[in-house]
PDB file of N, CA and C in Angstrom:
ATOM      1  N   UNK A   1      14.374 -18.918   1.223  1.00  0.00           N
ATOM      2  CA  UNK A   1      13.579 -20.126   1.337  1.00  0.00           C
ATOM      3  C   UNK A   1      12.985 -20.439  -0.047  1.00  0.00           C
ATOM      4  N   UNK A   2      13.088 -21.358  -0.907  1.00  0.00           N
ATOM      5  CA  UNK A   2      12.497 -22.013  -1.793  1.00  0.00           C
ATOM      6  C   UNK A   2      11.093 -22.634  -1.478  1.00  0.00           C
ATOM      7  N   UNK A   3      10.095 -22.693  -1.954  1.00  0.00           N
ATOM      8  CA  UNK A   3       8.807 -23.387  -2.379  1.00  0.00           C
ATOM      9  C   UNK A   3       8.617 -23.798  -3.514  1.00  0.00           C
ATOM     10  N   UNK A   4       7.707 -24.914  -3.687  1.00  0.00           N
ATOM     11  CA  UNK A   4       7.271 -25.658  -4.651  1.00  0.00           C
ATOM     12  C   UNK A   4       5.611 -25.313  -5.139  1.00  0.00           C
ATOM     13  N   UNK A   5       5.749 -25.015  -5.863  1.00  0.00           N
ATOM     14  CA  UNK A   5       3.874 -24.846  -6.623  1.00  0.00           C
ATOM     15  C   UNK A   5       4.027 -25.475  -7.630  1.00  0.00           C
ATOM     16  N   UNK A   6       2.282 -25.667  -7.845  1.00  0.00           N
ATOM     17  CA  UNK A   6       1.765 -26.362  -9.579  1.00  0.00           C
ATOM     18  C   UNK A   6       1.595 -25.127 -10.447  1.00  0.00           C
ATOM     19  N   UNK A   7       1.474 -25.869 -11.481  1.00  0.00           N
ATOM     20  CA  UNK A   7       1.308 -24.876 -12.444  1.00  0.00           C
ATOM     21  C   UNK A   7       0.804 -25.615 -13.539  1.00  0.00           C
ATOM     22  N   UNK A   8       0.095 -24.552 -14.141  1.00  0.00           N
ATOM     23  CA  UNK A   8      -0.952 -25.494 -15.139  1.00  0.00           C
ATOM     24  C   UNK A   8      -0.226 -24.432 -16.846  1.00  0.00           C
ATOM     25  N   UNK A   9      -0.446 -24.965 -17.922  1.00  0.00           N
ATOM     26  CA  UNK A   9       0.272 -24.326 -18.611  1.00  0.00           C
ATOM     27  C   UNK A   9      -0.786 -24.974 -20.036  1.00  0.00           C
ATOM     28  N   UNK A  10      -1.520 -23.763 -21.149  1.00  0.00           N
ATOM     29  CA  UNK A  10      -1.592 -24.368 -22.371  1.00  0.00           C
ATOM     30  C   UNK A  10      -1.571 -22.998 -23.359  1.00  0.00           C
ATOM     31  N   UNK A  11      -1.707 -23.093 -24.382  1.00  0.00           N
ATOM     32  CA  UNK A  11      -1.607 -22.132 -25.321  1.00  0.00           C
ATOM     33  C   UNK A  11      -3.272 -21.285 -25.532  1.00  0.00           C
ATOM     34  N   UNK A  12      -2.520 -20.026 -26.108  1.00  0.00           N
ATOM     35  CA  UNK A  12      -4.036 -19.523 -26.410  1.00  0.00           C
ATOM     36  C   UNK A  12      -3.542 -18.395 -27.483  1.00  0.00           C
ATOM     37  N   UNK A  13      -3.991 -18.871 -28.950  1.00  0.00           N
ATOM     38  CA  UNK A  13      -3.618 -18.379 -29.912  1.00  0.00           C
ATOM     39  C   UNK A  13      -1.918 -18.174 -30.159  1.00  0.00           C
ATOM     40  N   UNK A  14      -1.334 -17.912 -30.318  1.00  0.00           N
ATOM     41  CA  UNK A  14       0.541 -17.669 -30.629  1.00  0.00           C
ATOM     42  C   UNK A  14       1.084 -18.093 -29.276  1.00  0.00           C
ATOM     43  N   UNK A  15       0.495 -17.326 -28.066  1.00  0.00           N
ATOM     44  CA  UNK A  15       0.912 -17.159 -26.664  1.00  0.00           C
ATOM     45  C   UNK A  15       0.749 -18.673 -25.630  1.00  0.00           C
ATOM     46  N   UNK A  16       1.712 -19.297 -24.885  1.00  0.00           N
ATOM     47  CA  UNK A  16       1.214 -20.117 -23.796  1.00  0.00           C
ATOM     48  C   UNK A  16       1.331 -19.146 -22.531  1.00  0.00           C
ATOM     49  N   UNK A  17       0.245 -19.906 -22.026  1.00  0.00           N
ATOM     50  CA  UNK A  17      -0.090 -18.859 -20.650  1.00  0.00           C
ATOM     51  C   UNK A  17       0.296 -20.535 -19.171  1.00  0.00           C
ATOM     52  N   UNK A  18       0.809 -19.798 -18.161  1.00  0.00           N
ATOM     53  CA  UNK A  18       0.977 -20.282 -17.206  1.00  0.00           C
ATOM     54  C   UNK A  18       0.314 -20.007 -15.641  1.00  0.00           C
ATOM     55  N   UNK A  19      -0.310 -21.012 -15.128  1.00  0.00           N
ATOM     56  CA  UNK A  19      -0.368 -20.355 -14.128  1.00  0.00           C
ATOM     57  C   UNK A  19      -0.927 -20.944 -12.869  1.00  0.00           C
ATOM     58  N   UNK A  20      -0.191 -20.728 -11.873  1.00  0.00           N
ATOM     59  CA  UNK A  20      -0.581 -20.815 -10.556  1.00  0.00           C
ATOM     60  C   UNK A  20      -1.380 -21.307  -9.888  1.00  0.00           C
ATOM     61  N   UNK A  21      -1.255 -22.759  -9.503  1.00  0.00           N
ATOM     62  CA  UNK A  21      -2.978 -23.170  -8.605  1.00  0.00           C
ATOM     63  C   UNK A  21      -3.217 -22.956  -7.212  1.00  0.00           C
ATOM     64  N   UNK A  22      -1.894 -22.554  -6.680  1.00  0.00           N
ATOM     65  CA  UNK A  22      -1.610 -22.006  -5.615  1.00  0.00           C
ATOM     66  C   UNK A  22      -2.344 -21.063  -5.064  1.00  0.00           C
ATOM     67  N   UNK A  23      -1.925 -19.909  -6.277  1.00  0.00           N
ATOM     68  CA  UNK A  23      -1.651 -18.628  -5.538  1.00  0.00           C
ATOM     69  C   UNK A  23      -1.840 -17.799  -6.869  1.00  0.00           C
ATOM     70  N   UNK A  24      -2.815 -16.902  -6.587  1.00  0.00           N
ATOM     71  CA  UNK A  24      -3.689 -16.047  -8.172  1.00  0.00           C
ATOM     72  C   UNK A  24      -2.482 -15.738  -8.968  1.00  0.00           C
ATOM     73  N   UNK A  25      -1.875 -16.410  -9.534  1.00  0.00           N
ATOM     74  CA  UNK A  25      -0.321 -15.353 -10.514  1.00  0.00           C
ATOM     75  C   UNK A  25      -0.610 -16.149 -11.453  1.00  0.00           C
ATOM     76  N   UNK A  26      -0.160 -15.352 -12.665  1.00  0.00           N
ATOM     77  CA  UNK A  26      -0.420 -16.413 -14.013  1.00  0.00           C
ATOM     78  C   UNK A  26       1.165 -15.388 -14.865  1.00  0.00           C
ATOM     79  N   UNK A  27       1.470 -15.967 -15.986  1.00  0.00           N
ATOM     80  CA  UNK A  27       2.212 -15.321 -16.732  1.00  0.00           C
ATOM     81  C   UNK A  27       2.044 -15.794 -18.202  1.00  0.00           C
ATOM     82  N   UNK A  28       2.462 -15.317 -19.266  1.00  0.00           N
ATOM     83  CA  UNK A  28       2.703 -15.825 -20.923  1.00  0.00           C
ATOM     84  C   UNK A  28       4.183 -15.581 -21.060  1.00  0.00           C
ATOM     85  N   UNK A  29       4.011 -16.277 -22.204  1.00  0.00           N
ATOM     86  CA  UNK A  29       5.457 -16.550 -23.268  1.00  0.00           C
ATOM     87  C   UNK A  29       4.904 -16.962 -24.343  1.00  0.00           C
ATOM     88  N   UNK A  30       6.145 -17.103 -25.346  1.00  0.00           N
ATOM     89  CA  UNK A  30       6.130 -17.433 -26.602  1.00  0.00           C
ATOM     90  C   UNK A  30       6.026 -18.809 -26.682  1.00  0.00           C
ATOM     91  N   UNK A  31       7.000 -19.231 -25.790  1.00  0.00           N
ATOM     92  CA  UNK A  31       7.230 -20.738 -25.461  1.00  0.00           C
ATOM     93  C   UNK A  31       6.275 -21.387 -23.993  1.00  0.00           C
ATOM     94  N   UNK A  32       6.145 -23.068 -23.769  1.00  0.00           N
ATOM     95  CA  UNK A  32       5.777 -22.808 -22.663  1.00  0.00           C
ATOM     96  C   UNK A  32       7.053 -22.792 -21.440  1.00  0.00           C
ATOM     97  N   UNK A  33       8.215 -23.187 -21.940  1.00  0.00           N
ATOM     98  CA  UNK A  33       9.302 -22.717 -21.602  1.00  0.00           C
ATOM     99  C   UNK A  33       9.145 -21.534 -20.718  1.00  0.00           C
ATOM    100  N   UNK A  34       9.148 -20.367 -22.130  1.00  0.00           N
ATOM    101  CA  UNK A  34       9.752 -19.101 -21.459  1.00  0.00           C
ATOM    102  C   UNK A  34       8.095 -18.791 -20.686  1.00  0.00           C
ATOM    103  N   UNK A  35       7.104 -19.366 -20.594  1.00  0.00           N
ATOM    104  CA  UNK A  35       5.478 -19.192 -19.726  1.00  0.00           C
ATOM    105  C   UNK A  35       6.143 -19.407 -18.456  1.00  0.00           C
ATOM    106  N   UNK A  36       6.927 -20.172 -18.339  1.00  0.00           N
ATOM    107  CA  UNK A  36       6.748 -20.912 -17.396  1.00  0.00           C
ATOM    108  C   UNK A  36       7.992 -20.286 -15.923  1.00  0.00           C
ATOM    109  N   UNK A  37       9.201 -19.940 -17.260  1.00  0.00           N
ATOM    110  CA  UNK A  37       9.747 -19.073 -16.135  1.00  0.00           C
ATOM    111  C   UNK A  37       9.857 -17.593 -15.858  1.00  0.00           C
ATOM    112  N   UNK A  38       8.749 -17.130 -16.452  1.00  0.00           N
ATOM    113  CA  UNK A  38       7.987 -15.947 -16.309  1.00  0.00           C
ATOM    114  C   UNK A  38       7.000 -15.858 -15.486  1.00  0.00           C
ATOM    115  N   UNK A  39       6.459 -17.254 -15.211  1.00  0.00           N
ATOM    116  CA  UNK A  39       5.849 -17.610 -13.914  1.00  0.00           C
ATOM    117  C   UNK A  39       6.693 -16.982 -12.718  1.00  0.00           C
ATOM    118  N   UNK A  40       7.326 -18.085 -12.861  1.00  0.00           N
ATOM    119  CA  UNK A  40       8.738 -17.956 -11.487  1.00  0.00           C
ATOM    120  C   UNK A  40       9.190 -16.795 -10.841  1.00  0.00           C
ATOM    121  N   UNK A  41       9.425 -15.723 -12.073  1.00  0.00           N
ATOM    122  CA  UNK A  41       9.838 -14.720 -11.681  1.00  0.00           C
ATOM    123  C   UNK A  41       8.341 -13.735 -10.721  1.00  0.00           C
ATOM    124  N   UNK A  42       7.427 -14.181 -11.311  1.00  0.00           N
ATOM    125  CA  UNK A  42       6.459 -13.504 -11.135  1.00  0.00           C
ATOM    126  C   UNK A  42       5.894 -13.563  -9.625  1.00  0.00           C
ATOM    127  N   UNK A  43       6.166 -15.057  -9.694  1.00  0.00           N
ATOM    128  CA  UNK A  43       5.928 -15.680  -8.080  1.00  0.00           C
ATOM    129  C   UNK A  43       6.860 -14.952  -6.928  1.00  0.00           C
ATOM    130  N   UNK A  44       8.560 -15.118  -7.688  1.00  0.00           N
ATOM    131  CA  UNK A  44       8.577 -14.432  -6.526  1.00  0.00           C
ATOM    132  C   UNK A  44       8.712 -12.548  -6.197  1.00  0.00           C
ATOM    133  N   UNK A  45       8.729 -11.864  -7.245  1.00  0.00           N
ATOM    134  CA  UNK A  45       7.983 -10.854  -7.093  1.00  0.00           C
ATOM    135  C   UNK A  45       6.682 -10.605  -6.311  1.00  0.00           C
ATOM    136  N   UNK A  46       5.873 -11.697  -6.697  1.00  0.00           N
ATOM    137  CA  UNK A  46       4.783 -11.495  -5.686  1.00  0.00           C
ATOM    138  C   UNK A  46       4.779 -11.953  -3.916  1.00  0.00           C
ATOM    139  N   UNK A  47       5.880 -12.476  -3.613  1.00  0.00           N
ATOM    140  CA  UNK A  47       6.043 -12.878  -2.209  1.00  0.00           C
ATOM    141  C   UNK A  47       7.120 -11.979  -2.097  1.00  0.00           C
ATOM    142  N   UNK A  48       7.677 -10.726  -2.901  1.00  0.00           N
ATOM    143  CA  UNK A  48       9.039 -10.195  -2.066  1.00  0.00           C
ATOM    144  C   UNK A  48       8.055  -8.963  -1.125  1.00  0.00           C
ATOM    145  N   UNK A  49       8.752  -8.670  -0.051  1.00  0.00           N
ATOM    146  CA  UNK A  49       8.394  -7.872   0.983  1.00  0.00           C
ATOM    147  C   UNK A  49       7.914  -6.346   0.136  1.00  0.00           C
ATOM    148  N   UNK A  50       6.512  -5.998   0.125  1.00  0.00           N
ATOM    149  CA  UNK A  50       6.201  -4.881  -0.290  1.00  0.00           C
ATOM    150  C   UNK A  50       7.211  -3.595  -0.002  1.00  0.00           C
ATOM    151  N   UNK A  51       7.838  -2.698  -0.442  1.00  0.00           N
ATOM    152  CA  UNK A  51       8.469  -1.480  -0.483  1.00  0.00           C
ATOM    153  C   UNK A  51       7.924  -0.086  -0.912  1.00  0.00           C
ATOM    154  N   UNK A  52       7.302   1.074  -0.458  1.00  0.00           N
ATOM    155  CA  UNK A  52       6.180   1.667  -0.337  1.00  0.00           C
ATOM    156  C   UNK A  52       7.389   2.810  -0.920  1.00  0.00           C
ATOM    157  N   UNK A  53       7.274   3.715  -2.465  1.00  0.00           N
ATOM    158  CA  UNK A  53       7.900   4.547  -2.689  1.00  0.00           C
ATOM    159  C   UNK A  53       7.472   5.819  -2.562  1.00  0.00           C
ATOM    160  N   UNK A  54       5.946   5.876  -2.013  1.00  0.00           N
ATOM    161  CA  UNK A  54       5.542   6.926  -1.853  1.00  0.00           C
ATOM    162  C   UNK A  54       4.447   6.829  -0.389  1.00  0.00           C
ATOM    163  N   UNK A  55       4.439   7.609   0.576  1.00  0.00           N
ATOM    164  CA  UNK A  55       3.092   7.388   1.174  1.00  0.00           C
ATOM    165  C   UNK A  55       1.730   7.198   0.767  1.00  0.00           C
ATOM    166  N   UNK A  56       1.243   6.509   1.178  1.00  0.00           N
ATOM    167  CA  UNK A  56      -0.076   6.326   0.737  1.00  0.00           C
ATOM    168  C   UNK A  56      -1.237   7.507   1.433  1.00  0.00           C
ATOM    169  N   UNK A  57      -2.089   7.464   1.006  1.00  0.00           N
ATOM    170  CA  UNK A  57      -3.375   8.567   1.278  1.00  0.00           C
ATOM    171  C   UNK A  57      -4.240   7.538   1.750  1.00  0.00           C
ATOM    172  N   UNK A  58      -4.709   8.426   2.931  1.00  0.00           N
ATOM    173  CA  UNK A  58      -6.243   7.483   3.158  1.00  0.00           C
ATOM    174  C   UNK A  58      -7.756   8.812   2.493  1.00  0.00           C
ATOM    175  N   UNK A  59      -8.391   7.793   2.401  1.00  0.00           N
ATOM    176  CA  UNK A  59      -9.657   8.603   1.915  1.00  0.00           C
ATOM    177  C   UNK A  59     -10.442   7.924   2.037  1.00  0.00           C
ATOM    178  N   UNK A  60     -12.112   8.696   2.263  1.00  0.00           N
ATOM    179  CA  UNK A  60     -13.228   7.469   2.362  1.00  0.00           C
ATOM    180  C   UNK A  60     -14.211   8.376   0.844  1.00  0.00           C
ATOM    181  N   UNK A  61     -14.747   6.974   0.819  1.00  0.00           N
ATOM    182  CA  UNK A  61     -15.909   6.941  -0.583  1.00  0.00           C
ATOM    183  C   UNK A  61     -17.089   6.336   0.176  1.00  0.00           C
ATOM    184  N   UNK A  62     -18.207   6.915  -0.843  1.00  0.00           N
ATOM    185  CA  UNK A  62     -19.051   6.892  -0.279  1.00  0.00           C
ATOM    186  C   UNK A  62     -20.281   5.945  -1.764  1.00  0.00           C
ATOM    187  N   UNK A  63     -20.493   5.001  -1.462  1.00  0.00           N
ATOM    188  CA  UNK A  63     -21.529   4.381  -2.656  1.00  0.00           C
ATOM    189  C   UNK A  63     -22.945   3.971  -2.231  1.00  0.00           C
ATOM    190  N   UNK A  64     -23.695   3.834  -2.948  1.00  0.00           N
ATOM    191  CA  UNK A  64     -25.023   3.454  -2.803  1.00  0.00           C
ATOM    192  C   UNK A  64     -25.310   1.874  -2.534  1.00  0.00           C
ATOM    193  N   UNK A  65     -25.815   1.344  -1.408  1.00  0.00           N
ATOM    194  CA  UNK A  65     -25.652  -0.080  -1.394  1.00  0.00           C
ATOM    195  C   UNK A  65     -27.559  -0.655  -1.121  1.00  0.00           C
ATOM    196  N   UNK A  66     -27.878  -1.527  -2.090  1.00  0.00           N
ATOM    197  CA  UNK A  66     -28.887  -2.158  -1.430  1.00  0.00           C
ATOM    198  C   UNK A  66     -30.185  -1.495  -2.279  1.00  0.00           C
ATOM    199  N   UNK A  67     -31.398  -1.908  -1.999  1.00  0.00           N
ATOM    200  CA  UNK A  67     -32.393  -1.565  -2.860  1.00  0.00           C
ATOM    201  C   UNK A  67     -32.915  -0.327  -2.543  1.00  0.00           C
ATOM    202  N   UNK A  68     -33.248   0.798  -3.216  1.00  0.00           N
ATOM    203  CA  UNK A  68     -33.487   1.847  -2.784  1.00  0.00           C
ATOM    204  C   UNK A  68     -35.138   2.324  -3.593  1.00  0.00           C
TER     205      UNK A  68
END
């Protein structure tokens, strides 16, 4: 399935940066060209189906919350 997003794109020092109004992903390039389809790739990396190479651990933490 293909989708369509915006993308906002300007330079910042040597680098153009691209990115996502969608959906939190941003990417750089040299060009805004190559920003832009470094985006793309990035996007859909970020929507491919997670693949878990290791089990995960559960654990609990414990922090200090609130005025004490």
């Amino acid at each position: 399935m293909r989708r369509r997003f915006t993308a906002t794109v300007w330079q910042e020092g040597d680098w153009y940066v691209a990115q996502c109004l969608e959906v939190d992903v941003a990417s750089q390039g040299e060009t805004d060209e190559e920003a832009l389809s470094n985006l793309e790739e990035a996007l859909a990396l970020h929507f491919e189906d997670p693949r878990a190479t290791a089990l995960p651990t559960v654990r609990e933490v414990e922090v200090e919350v609130g005025a004490s």
